[in-house]
C-alpha atoms as a PDB file:
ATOM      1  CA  UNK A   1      48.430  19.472  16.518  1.00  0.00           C
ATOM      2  CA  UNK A   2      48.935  22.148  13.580  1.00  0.00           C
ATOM      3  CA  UNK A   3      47.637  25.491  15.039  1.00  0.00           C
ATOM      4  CA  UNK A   4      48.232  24.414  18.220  1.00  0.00           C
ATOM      5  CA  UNK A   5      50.701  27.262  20.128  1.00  0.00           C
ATOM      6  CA  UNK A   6      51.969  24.262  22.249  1.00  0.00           C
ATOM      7  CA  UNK A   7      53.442  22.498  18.866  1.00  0.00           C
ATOM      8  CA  UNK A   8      54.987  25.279  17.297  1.00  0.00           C
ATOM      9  CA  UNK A   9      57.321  23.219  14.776  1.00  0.00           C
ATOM     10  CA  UNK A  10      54.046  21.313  13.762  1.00  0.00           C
ATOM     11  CA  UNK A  11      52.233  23.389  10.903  1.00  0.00           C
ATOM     12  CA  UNK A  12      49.541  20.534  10.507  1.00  0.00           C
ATOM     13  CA  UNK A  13      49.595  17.729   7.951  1.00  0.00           C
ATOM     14  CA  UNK A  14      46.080  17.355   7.541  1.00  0.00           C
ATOM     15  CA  UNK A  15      45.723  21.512   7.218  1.00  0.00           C
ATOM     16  CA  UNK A  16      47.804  21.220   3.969  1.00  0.00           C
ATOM     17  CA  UNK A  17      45.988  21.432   0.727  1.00  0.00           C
ATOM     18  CA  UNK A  18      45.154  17.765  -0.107  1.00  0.00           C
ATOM     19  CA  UNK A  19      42.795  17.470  -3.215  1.00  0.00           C
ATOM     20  CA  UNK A  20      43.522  13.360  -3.274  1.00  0.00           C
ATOM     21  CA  UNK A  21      44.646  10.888  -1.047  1.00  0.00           C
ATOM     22  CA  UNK A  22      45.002   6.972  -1.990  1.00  0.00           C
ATOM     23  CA  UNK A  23      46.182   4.750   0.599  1.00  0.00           C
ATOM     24  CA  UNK A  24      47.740   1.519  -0.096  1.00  0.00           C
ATOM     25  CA  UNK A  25      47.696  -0.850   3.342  1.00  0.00           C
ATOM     26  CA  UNK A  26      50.285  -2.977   3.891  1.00  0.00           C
ATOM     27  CA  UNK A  27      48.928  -4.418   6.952  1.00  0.00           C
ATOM     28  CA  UNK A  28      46.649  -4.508   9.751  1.00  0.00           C
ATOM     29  CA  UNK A  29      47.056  -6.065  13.077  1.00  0.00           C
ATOM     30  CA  UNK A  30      44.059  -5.984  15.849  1.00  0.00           C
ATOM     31  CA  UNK A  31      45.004  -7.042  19.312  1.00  0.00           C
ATOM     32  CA  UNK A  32      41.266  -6.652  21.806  1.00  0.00           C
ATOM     33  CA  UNK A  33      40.794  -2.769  21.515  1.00  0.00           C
ATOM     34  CA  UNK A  34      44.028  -1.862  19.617  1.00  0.00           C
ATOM     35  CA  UNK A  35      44.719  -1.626  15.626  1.00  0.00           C
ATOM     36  CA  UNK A  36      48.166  -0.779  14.408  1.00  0.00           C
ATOM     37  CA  UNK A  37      48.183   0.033  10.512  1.00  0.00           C
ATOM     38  CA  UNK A  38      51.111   0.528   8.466  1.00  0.00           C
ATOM     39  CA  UNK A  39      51.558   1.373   4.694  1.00  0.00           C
ATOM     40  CA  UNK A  40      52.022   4.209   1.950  1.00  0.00           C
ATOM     41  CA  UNK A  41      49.577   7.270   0.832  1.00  0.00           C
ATOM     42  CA  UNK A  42      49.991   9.116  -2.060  1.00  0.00           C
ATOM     43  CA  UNK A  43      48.384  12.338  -2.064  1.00  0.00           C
ATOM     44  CA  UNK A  44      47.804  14.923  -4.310  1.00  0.00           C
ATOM     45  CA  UNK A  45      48.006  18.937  -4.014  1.00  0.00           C
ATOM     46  CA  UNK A  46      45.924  21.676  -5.609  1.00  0.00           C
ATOM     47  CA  UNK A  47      48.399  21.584  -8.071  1.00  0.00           C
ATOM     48  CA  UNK A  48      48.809  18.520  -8.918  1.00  0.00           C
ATOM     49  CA  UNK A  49      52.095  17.625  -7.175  1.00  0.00           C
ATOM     50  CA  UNK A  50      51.883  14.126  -6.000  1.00  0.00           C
ATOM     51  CA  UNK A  51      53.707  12.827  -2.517  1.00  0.00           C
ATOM     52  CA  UNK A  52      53.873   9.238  -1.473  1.00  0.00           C
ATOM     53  CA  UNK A  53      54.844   9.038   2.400  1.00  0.00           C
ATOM     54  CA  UNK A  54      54.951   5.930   4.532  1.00  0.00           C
ATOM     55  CA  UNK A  55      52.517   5.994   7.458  1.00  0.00           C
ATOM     56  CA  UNK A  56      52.077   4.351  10.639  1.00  0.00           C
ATOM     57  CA  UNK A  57      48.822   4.421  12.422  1.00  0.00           C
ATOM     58  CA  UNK A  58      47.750   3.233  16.532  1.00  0.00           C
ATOM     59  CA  UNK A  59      44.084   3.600  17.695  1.00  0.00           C
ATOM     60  CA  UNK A  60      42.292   2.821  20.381  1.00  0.00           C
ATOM     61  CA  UNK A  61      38.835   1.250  21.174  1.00  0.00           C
ATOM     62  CA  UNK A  62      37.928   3.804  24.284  1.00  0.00           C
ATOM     63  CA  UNK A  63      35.434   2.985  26.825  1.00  0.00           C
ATOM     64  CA  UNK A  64      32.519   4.590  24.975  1.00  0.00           C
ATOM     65  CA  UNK A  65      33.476   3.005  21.927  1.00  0.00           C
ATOM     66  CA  UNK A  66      35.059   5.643  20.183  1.00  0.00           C
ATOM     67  CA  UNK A  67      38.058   4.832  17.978  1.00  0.00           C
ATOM     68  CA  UNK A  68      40.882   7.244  18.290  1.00  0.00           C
ATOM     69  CA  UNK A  69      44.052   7.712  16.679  1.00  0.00           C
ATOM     70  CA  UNK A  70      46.750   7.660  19.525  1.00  0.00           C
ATOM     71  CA  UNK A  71      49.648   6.883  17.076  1.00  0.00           C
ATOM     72  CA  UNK A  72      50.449   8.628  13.577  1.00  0.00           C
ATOM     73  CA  UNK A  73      53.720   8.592  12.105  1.00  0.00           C
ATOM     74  CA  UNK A  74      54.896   9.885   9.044  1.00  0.00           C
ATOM     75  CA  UNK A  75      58.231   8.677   6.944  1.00  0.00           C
ATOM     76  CA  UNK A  76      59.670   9.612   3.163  1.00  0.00           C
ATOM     77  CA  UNK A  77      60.930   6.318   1.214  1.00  0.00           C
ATOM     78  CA  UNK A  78      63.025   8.665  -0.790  1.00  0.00           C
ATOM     79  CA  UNK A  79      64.989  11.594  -0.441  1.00  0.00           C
ATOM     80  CA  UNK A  80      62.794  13.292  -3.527  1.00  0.00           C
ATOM     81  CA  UNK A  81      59.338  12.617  -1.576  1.00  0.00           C
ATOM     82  CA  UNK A  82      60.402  14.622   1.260  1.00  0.00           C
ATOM     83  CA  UNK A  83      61.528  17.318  -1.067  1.00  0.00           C
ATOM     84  CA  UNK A  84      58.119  17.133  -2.711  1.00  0.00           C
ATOM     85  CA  UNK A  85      56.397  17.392   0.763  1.00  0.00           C
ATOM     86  CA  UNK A  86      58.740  20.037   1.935  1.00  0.00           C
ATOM     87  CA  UNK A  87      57.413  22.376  -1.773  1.00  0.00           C
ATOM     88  CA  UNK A  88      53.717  21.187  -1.217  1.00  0.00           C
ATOM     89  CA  UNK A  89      53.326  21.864   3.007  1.00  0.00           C
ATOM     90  CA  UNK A  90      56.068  24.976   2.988  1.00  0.00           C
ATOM     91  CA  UNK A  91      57.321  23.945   6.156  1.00  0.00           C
ATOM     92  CA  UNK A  92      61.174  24.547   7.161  1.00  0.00           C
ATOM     93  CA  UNK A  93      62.945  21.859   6.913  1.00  0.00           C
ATOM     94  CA  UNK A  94      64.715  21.564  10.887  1.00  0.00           C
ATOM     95  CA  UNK A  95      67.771  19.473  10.305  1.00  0.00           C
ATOM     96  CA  UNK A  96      67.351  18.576  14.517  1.00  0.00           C
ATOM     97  CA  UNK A  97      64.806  16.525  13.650  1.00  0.00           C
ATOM     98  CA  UNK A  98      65.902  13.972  11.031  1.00  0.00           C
ATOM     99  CA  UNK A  99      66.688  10.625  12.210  1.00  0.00           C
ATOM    100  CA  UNK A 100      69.377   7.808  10.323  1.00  0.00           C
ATOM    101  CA  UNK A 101      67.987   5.049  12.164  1.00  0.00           C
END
């Protein structure tokens, strides 16, 4: 979505300058054309900051046999890794968004 004039507040993950990124998978469930993924990823800036985030993934098997990511979620297991992605992506920080749950 980042660059995208319809998501305004979104500033793109993936656009961000990642020089490393090393997953670690917790699991993997496949139901027919659906894979839900869930873990960590640690990634690494351009200078050398490092940022471990918890992801959530959902794709889908479509008719032509793409897969496509439908789902992506992003979470900080810490208070410090979101301060760390907050210095690497130099987003602001919108307090509306952040969830207690």
């Amino acid at each position: 979505m980042g660059g995208d004039a319809a998501y305004p507040d979104d500033h793109g993950f993936a656009l961000s300058p990642w020089t490393t990124c090393e997953p670690n998978i917790a699991g993997v469930v496949i139901r027919g054309d659906v894979a839900l993924a869930m873990g960590q990823v640690t990634l690494e800036d351009t200078k050398g900051t490092r940022v471990t985030v918890d992801k959530s993934f959902g794709f889908v098997r479509g008719k032509d046999g793409t897969l496509r990511m439908e789902i992506g979620n992003l979470g900080f297991p810490t208070g410090q890794a979101l301060i760390d992605w907050l210095n690497v992506v130099q987003e602001p920080f919108n307090l509306s968004y952040v969830s207690q749950d």
